[in-house]
Protein backbone atom coordinates (compact mmCIF):
# COMPACT_ATOMS: atom_id res chain seq x y z
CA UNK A 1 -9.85 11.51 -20.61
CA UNK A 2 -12.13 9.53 -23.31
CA UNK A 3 -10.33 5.77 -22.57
CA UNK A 4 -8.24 4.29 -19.48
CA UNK A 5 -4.45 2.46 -20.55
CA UNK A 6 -1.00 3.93 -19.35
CA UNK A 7 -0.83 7.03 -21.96
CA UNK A 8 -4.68 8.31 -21.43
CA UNK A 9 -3.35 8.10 -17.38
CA UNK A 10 -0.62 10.52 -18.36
CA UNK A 11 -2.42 12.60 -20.33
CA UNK A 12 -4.87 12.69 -16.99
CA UNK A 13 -2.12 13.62 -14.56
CA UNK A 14 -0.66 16.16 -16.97
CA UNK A 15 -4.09 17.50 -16.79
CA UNK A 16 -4.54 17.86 -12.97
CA UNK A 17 -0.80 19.46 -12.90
CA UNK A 18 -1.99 22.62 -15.06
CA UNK A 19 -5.24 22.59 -12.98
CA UNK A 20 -3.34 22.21 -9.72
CA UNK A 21 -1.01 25.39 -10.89
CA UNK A 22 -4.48 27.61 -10.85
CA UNK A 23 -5.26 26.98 -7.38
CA UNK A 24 -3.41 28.16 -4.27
CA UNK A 25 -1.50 26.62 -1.32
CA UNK A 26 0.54 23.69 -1.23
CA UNK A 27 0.45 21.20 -3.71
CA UNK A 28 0.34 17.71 -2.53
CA UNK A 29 1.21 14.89 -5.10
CA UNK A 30 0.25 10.93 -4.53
CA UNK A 31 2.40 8.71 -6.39
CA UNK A 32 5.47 9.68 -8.72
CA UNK A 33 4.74 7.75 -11.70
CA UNK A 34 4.48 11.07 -13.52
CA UNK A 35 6.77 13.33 -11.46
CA UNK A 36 8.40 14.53 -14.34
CA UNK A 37 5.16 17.47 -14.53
CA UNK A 38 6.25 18.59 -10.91
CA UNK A 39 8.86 20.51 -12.84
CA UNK A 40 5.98 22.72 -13.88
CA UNK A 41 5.35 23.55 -10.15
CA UNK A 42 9.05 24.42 -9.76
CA UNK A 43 8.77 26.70 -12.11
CA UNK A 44 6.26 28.13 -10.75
CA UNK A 45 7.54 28.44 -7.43
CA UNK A 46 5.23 26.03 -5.50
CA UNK A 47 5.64 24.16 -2.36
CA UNK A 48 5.58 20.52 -3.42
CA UNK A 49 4.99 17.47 -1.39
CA UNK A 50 5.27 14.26 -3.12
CA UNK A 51 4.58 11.03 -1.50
CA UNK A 52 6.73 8.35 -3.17
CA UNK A 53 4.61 5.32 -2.80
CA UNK A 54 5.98 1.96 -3.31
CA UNK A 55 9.17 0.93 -5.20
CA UNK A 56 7.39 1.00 -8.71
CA UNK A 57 10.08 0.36 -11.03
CA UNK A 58 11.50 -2.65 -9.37
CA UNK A 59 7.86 -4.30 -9.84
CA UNK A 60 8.39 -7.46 -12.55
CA UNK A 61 5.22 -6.81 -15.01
CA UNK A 62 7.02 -4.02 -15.91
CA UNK A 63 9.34 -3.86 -19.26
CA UNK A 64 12.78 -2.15 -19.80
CA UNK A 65 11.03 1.04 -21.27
CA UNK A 66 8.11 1.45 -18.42
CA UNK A 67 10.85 0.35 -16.09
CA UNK A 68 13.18 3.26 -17.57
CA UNK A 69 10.15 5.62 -17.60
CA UNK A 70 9.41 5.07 -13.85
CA UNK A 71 13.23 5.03 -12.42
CA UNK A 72 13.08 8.54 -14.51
CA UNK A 73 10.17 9.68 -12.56
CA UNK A 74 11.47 8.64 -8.97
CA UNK A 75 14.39 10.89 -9.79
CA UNK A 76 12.03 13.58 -11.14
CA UNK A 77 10.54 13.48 -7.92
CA UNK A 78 13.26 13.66 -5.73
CA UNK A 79 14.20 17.05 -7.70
CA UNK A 80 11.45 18.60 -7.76
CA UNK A 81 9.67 18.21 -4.72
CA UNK A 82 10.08 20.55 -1.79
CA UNK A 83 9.37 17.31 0.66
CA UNK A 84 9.43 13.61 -0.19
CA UNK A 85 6.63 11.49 1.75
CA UNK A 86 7.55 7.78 2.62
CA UNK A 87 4.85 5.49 3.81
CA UNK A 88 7.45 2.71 5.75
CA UNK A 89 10.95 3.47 7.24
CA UNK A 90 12.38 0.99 4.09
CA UNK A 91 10.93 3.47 1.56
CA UNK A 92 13.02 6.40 3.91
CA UNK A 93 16.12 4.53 3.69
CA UNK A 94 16.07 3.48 -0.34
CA UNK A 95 16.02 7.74 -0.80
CA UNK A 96 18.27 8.57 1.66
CA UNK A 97 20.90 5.94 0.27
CA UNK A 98 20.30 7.84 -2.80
CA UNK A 99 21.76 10.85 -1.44
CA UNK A 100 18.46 12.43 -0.40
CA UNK A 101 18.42 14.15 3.26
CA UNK A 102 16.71 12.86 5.93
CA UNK A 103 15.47 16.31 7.10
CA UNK A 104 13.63 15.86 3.29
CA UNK A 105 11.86 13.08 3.86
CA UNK A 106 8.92 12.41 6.37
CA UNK A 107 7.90 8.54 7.29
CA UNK A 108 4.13 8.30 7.48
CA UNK A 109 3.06 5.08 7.69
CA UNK A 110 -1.32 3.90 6.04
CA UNK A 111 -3.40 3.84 9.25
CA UNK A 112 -6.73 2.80 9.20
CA UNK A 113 -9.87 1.90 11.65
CA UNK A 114 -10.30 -1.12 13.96
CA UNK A 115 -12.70 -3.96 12.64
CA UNK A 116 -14.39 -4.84 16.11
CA UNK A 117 -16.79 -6.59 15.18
CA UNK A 118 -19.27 -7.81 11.53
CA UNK A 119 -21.97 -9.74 10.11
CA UNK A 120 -20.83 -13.06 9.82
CA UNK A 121 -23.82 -13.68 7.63
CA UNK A 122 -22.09 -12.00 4.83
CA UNK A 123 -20.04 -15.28 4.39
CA UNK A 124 -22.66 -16.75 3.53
CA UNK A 125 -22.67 -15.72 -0.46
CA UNK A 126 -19.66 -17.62 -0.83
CA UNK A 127 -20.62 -20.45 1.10
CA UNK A 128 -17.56 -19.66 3.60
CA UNK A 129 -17.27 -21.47 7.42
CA UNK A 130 -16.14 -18.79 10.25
CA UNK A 131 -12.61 -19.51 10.87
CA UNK A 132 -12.51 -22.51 8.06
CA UNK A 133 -10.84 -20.46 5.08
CA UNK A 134 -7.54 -18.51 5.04
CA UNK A 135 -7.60 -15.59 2.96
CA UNK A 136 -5.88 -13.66 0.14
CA UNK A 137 -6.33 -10.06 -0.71
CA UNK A 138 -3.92 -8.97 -3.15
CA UNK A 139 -3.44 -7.65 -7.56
CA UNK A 140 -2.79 -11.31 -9.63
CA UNK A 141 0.56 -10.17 -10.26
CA UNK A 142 4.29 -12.44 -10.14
CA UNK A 143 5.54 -9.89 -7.64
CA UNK A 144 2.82 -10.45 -4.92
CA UNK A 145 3.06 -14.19 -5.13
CA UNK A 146 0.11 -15.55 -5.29
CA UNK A 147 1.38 -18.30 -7.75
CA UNK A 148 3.35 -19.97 -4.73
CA UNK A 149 0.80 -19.32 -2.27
CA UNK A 150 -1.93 -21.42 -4.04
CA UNK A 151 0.65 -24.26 -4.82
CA UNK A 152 2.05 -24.62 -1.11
CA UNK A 153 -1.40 -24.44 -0.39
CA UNK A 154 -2.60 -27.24 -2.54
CA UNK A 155 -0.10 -29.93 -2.00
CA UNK A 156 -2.48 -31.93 0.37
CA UNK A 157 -5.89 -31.75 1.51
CA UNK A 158 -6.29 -29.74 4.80
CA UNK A 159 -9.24 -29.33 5.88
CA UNK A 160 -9.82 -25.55 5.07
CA UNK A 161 -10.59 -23.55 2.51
CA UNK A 162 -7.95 -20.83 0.29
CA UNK A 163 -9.72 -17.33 -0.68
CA UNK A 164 -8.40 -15.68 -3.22
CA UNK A 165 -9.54 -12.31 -3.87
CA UNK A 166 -9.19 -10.48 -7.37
CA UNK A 167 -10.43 -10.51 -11.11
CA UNK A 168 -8.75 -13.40 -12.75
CA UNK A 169 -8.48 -14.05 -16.47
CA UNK A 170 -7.21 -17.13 -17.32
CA UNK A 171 -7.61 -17.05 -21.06
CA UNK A 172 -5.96 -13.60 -21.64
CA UNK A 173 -3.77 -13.78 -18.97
CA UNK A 174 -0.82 -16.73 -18.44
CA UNK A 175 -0.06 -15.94 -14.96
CA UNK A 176 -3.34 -15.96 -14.10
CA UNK A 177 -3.84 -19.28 -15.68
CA UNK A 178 -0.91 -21.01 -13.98
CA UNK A 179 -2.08 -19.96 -10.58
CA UNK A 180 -5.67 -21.47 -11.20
CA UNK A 181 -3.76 -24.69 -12.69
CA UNK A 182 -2.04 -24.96 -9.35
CA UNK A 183 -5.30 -24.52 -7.19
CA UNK A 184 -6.41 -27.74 -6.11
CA UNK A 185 -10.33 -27.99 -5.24
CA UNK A 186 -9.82 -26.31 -1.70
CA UNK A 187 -9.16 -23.09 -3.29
CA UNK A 188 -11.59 -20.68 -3.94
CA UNK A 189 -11.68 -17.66 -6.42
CA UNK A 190 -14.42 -14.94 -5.83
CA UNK A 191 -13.58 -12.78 -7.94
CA UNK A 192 -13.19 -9.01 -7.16
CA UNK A 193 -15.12 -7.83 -3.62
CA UNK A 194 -15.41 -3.98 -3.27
CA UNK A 195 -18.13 -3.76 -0.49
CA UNK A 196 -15.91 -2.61 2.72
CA UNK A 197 -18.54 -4.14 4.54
CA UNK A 198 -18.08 -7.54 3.41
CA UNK A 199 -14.39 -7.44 2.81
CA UNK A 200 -14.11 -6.50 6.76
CA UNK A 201 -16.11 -9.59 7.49
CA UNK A 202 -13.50 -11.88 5.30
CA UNK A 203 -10.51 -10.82 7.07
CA UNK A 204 -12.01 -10.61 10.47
CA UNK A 205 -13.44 -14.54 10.42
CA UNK A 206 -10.32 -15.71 8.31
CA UNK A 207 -8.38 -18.33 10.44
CA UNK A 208 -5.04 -16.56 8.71
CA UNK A 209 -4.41 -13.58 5.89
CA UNK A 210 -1.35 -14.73 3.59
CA UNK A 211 0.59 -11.48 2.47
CA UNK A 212 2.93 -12.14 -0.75
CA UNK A 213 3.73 -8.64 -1.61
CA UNK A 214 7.15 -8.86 -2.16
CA UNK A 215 7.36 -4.96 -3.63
CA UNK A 216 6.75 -2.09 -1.96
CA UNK A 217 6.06 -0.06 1.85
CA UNK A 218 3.33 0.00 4.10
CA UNK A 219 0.64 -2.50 2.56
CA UNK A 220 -2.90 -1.25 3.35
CA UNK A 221 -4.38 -4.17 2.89
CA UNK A 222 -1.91 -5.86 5.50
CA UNK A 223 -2.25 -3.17 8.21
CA UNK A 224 -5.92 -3.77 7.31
CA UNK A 225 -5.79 -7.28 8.38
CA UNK A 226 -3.58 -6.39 11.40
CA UNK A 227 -6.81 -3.88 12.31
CA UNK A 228 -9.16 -7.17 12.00
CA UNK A 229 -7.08 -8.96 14.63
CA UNK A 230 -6.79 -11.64 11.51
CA UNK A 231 -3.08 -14.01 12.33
CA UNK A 232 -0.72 -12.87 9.16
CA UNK A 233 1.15 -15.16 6.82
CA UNK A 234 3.70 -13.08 4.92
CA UNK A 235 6.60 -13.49 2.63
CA UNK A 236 9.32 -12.89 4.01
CA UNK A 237 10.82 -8.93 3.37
CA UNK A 238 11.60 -6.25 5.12
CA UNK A 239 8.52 -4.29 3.79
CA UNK A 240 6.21 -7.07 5.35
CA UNK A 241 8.22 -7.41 8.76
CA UNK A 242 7.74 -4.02 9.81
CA UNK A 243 4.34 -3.79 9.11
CA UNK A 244 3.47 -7.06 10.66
CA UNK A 245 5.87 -7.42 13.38
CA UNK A 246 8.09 -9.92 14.78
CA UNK A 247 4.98 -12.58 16.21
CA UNK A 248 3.63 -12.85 12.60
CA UNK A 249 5.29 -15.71 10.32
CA UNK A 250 7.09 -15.28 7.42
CA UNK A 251 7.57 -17.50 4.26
CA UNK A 252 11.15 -17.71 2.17
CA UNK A 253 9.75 -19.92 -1.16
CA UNK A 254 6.65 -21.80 -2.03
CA UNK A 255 8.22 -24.74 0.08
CA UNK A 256 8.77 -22.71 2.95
CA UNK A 257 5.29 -21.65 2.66
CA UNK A 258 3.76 -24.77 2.87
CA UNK A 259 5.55 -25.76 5.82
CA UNK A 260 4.47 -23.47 7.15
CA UNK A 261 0.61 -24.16 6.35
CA UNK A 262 1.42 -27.62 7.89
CA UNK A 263 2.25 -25.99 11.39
CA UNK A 264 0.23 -23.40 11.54
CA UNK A 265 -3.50 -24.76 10.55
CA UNK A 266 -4.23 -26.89 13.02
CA UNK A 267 -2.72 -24.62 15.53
CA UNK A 268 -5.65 -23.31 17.34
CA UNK A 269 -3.38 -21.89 20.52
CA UNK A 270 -0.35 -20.63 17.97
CA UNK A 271 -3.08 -18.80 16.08
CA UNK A 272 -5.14 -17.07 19.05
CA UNK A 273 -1.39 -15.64 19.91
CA UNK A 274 -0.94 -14.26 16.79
CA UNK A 275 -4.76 -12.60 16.62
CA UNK A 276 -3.51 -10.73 19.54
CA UNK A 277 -0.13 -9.83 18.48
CA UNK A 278 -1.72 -8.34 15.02
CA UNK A 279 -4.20 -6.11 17.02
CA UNK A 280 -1.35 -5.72 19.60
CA UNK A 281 1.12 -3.93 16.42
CA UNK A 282 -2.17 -2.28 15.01
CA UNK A 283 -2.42 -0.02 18.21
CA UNK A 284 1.43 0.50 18.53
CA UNK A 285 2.09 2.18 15.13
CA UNK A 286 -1.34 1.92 12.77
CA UNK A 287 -4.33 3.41 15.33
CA UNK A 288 -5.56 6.62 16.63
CA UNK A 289 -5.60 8.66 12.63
CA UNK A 290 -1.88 8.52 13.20
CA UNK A 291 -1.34 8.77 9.62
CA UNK A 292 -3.67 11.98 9.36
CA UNK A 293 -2.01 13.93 12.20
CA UNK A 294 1.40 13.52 10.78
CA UNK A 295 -0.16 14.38 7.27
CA UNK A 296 -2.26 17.50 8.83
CA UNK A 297 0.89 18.57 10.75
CA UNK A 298 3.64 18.33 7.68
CA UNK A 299 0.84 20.34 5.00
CA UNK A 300 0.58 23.09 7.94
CA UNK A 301 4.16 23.31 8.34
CA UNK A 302 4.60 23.32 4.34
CA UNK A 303 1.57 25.64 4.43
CA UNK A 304 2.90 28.12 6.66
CA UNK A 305 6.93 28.08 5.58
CA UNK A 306 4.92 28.99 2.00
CA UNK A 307 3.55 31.87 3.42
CA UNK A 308 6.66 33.45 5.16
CA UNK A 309 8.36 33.23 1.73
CA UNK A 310 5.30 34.75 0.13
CA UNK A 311 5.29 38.16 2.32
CA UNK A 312 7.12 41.06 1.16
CA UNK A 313 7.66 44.07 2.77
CA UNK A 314 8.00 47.58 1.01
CA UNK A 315 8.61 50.59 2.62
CA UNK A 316 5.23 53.14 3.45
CA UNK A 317 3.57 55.84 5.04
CA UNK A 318 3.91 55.22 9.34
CA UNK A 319 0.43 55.61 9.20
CA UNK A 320 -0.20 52.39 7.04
CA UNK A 321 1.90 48.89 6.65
CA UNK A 322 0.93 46.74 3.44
CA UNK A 323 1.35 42.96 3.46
CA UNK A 324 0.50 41.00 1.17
CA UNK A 325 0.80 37.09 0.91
């Protein structure tokens, strides 16, 4: 498509549907913000695997009509999709509440690779201390709160510095300008990092990584941390508490959250218990390509099921049998 924005991405996924319907085998689908073109594969009698991603239509930047168009979508998905993908047990539940059946979904959770060790070095283009700064990775949106991270943050002086990760725009964007109105000088914004390299070395020398998401399943970015042995800070939902496990803390509200900066800080021995507990929960559910054996294993099963139905069987000569598939 000639230009990015919400309609030129529809017009792109509308695009990859017909191209999709040209080529064999399952069709796997990431995302149902545009489910509503899976009817196309229905149609056409293809196996369909859609992973349903986060909870995209309860996200607040969102207005009635994108709200509408999404909730629309979810149900498209669930419709018309042979097998619904979930990427945390909460995502599971919301669609089998729904009516869906269980047999229809499978939970496979983001896994990624352990961050054993980096260049510490790379700190040094943002003038950051090992273990002096804790760190945010996360979109400057309401529903990830970053707003009352920054202020809990920046009620006193402690002694270490806030990261904040992402493009900011103050003067076109009002959130973004309230949460860089509530930084005090501790808090640093470094704008957008995209080198894995050096976004490994953040989270592994971070004293703490404070998760706000408050929307959605498995958070890559969290089991990413978890993979970095980093201590996690989280807001407190379900979504989080699965993926970070019971010796992680939690946050309620922006107060709760900066009590919770005031014990935890200073803490040396609290926090050396939690760097083990987050590699401890990385091995028991996130390690090993987990993820991409239960992906490899569900798209052979779909794979082969779509064969089966594919082979027909017409009578012949003894001397020859004709299958086709």
């Amino acid at each position: 498509t000639p230009n990015n924005g919400a309609l030129w991405s529809i017009i792109f996924d509308y695009k990859s549907t017909v191209h999709a319907l040209k080529e064999e085998g399952v069709v796997l689908v990431l995302g149902y913000n545009t489910a509503i073109f899976s009817l196309l594969y229905r149609l056409k009698k293809r196996v369909v695997l859609t992973n349903m991603d986060g909870m995209e239509w309860w996200r607040e930047k969102w207005n009635g009509i994108q709200k509408a168009w999404l909730f629309i979508n979810e149900r498209c998905g669930v419709w018309f999709s042979d097998r619904l993908i979930a990427d945390h047990p909460q995502i599971a539940q919301h669609f089998i509440k729904g009516g869906v059946k269980p047999s229809k979904i499978a939970t496979i959770p983001y896994g990624t690779e352990a961050v054993k060790t980096t260049d510490v070095t790379l700190l040094n283009q943002y003038n950051l201390q090992c273990d002096r700064y804790a760190l945010v990775i996360a979109r400057p949106e309401p529903e990830n709160s970053i707003l009352e991270i920054v202020a809990s943050f920046s009620r006193r002086q402690r002694g270490y510095k806030l990261v904040v990760l992402g493009r900011y725009t103050p003067d076109k964007n009002d959130y973004h300008a309230k949460v860089m109105a509530a930084a005090s000088d501790e808090v640093e914004f470094i704008g957008g990092v995209y080198d894995k390299d050096v976004v490994n070395a953040l989270r592994y020398h971070a004293r703490i990584y404070v998760h706000g998401h408050t929307v959605g399943g498995t958070n890559p970015s969290l089991v990413e941390a978890l993979a970095a042995g980093t201590p996690v800070l989280a807001q407190n939902n379900h979504f989080n508490s699965w993926v970070a496990g019971t010796e992680s803390l939690y946050f309620d509200n922006e107060d709760h959250c900066a009590a919770q900066f005031d014990m935890i800080l200073d803490n040396t021995t609290e926090l050396e218990k939690m760097r083990a507990a987050s590699l401890q929960r990385y091995h028991d559910e996130f390690s090993n390509n987990r993820d991409m054996t239960a992906y490899e294993n569900l798209l052979a099963s779909c794979l082969e099921q779509e064969n089966l139905d594919s082979i027909s069987v017409e009578p012949t000569p003894k001397k020859a049998t004709s299958v086709s598939s």
